[in-house]
Protein backbone atom coordinates (compact mmCIF):
# COMPACT_ATOMS: atom_id res chain seq x y z
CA UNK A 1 23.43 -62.83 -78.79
CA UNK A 2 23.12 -64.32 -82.62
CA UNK A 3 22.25 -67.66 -83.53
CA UNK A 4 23.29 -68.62 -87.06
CA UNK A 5 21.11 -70.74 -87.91
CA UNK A 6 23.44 -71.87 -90.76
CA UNK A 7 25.76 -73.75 -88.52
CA UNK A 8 22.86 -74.78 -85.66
CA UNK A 9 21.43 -78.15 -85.47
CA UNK A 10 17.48 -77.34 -87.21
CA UNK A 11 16.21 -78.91 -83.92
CA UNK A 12 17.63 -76.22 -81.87
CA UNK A 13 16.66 -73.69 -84.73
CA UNK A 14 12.81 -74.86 -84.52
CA UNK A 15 13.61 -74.31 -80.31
CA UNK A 16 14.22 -70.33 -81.31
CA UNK A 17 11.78 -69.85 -83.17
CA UNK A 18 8.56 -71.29 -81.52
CA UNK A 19 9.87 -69.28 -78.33
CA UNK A 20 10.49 -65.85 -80.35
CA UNK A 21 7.87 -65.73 -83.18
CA UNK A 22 4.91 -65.93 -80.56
CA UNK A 23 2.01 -65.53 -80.53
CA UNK A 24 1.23 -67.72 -83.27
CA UNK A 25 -2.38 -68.44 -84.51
CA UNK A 26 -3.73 -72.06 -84.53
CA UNK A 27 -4.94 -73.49 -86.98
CA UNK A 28 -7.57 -76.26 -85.99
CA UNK A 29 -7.84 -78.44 -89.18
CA UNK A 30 -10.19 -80.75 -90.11
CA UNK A 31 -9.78 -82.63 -92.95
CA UNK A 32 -11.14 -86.23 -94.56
CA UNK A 33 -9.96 -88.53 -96.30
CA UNK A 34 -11.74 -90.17 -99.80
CA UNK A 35 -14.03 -92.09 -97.29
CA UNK A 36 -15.25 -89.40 -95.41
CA UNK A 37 -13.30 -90.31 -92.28
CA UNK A 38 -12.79 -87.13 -90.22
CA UNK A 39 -9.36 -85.91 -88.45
CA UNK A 40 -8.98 -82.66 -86.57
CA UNK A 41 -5.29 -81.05 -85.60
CA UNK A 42 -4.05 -78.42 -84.50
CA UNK A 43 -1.03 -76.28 -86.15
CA UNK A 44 0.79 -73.29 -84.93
CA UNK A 45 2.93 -72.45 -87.85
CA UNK A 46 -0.45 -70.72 -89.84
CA UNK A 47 -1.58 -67.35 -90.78
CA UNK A 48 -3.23 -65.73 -93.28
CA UNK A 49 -1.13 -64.25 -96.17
CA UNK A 50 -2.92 -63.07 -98.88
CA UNK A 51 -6.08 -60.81 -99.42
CA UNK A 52 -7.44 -61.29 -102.91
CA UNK A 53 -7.83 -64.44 -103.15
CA UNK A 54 -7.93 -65.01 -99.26
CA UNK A 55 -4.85 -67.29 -98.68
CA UNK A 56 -3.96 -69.02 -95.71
CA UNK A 57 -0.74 -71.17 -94.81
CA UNK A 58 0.13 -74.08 -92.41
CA UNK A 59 2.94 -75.57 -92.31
CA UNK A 60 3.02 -79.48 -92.02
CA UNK A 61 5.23 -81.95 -90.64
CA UNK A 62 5.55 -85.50 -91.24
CA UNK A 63 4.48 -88.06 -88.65
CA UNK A 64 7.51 -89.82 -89.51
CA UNK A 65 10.29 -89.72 -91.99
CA UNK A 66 8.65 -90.73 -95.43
CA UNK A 67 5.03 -90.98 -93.52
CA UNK A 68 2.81 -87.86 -93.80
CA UNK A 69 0.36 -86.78 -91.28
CA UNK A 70 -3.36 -87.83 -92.03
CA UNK A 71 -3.98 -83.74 -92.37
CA UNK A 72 -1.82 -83.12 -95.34
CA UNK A 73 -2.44 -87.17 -96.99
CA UNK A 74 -6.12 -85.96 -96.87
CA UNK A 75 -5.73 -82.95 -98.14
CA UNK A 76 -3.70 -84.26 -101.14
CA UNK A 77 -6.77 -86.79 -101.25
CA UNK A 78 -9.55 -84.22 -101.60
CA UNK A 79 -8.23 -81.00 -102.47
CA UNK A 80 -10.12 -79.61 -99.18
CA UNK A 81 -9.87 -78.31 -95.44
CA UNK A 82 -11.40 -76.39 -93.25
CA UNK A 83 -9.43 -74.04 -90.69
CA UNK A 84 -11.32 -73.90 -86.90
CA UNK A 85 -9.67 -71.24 -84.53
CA UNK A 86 -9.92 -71.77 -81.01
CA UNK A 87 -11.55 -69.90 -78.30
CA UNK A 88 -10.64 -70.02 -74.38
CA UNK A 89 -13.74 -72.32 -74.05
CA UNK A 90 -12.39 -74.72 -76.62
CA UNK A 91 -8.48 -74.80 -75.88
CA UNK A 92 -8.48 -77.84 -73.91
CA UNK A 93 -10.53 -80.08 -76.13
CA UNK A 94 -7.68 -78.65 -78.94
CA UNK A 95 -4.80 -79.84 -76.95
CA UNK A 96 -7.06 -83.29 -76.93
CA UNK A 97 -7.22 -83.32 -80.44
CA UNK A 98 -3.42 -82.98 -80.25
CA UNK A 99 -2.45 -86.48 -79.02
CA UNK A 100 -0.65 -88.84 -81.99
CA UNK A 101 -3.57 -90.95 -82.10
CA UNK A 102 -3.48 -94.37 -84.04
CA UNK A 103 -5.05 -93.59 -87.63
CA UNK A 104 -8.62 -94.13 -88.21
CA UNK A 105 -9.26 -92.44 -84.44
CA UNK A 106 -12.23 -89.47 -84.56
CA UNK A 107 -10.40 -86.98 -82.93
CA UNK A 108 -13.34 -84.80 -82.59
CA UNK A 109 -15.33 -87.57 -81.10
CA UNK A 110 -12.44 -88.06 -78.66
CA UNK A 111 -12.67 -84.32 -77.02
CA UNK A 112 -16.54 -84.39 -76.81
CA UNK A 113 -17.18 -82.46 -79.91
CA UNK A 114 -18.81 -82.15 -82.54
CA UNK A 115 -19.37 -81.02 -86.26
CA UNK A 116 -21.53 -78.82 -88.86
CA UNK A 117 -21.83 -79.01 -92.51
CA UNK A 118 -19.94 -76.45 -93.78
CA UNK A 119 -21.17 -74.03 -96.48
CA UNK A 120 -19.41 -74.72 -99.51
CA UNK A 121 -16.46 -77.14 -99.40
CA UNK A 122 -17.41 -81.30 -98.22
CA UNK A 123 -15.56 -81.55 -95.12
CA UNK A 124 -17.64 -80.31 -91.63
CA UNK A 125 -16.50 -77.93 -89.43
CA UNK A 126 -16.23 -78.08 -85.35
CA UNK A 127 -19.40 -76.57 -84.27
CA UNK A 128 -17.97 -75.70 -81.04
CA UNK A 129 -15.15 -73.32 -83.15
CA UNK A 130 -16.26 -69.31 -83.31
CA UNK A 131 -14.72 -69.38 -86.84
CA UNK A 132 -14.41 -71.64 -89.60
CA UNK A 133 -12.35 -70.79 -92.63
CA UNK A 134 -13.78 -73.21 -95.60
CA UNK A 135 -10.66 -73.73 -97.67
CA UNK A 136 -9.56 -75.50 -100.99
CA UNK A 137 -6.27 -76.29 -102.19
CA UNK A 138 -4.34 -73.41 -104.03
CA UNK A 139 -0.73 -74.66 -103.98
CA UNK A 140 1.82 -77.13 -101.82
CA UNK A 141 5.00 -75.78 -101.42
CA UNK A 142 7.97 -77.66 -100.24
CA UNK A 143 10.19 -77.03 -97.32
CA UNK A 144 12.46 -79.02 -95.97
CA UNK A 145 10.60 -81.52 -93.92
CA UNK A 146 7.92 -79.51 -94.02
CA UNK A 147 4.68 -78.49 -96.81
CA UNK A 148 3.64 -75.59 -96.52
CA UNK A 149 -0.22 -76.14 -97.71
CA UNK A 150 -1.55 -73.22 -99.21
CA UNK A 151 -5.46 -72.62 -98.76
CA UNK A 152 -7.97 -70.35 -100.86
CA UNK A 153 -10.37 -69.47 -98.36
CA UNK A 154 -13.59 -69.83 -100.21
CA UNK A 155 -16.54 -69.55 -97.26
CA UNK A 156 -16.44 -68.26 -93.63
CA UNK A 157 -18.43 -69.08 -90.64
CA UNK A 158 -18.45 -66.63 -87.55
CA UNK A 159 -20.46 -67.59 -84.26
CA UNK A 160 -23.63 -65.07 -84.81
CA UNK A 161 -23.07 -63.70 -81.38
CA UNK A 162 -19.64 -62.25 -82.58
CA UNK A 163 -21.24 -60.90 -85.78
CA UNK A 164 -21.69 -57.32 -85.13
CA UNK A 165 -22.84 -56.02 -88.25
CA UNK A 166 -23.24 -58.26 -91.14
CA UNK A 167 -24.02 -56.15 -93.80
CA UNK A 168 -21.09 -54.08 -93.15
CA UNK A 169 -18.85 -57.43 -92.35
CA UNK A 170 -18.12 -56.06 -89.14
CA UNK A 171 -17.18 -58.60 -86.58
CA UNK A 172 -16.86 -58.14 -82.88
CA UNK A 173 -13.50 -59.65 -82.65
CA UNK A 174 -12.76 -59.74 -78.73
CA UNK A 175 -15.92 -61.41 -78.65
CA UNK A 176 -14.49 -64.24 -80.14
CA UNK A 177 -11.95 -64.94 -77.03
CA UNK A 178 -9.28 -66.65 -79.55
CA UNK A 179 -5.86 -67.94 -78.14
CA UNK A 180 -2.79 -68.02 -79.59
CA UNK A 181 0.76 -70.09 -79.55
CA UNK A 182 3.21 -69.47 -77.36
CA UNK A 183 6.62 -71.19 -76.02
CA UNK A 184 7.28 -74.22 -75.11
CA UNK A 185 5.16 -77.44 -74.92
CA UNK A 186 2.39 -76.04 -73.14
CA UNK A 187 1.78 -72.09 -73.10
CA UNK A 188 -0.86 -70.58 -75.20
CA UNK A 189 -1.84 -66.45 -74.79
CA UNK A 190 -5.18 -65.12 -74.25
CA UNK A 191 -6.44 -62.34 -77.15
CA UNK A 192 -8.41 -60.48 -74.32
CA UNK A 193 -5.16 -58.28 -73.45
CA UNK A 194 -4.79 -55.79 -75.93
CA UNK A 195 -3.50 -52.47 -76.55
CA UNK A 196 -4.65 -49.40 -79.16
CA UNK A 197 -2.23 -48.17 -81.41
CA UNK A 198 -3.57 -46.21 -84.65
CA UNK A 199 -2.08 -46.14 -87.63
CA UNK A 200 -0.22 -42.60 -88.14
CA UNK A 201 -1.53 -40.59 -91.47
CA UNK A 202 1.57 -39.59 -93.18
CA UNK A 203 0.32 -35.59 -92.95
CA UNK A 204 -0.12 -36.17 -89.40
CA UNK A 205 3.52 -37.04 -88.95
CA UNK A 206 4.81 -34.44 -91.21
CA UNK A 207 3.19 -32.34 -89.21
CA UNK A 208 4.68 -33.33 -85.83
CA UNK A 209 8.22 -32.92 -87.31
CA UNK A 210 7.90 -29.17 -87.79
């Protein structure tokens, strides 16, 4: 069956999407604003995108028509934000940090956690998060109802446990237990099922066609 999404309400287009582009990455942000008041959300519509410079995306909504959410109006503030991914151990504090909150509410201090300086960029990390992406502004780009906020990843932070071999930058990724988007309201994925595919040298498939 096709959807065009050209003649769709965009409600029921955002309803296709989130249940077909899965699983998505979350990005746990923690931003502040020019007081140093900290707010932590999640956001599903992230990934990385870029290798040199490092570039990461999230897409954010507004918490009302006109009003933006205290991520992006701090972000605009400060020029900073730091990206926490979540782990299996940390999922349900996330979901905590999730809830529309009244502004000025510590969002980290509501789901029992807590923060670390981070290396290079103002704004602390959650200590409890395997990986912390340290990120500065690089570009806003509009869409729709959305901004997509564009991050230069300038300093990252991986648990030492999941570090296998720092001076080769090796990291031992399943160690990390990471979760991912799925559909719905409620369903996230677990990164501990996996499967091994290697990449196919072109001679190697030449090869097989003879």
């Amino acid at each position: 069956m096709h959807f065009d999404f050209r003649s769709i309400p965009p409600e029921q287009a955002y309803k296709l999407v989130v249940a077909s582009v899965v699983p998505r990455p979350v990005a746990w942000v923690v931003t502040q604003d020019r007081e140093g008041n900290v707010n932590a959300a999640p956001y599903s519509f992230f990934n990385a995108f870029s290798s040199n410079p490092v570039i990461v995306g999230i897409g954010c909504g507004p918490r009302s028509p006109g009003s933006p959410k205290d991520t992006l109006a701090n972000i605009e503030a400060t020029g900073q934000f730091v990206v926490n991914l979540v782990s299996a151990a940390t999922a349900e504090q996330m979901n905590v940090t999730a809830i529309d909150f009244p502004a000025g509410v510590n969002e980290i201090e509501q789901a029992g956690l807590t923060t670390a300086p981070s290396a290079v960029v103002k704004v602390p990390r959650i200590a409890e998060s395997p990986v912390a992406l340290e990120c500065e502004i690089f570009q806003f780009v509009p869409a729709g109802h959305h901004t997509i906020v564009m991050g230069r990843v300038v300093a990252e932070y991986v648990r030492d446990d999941c570090v296998m071999d720092a001076s080769k930058f090796y990291l031992d990724t399943p160690k990390l237990e990471l979760v991912g988007r799925m559909h719905g309201r409620g369903w996230y994925a677990r990164t501990t099922d996996r499967i091994e595919i290697p990449r196919i040298p072109l001679a190697d498939w030449q090869a097989r066609q003879k």
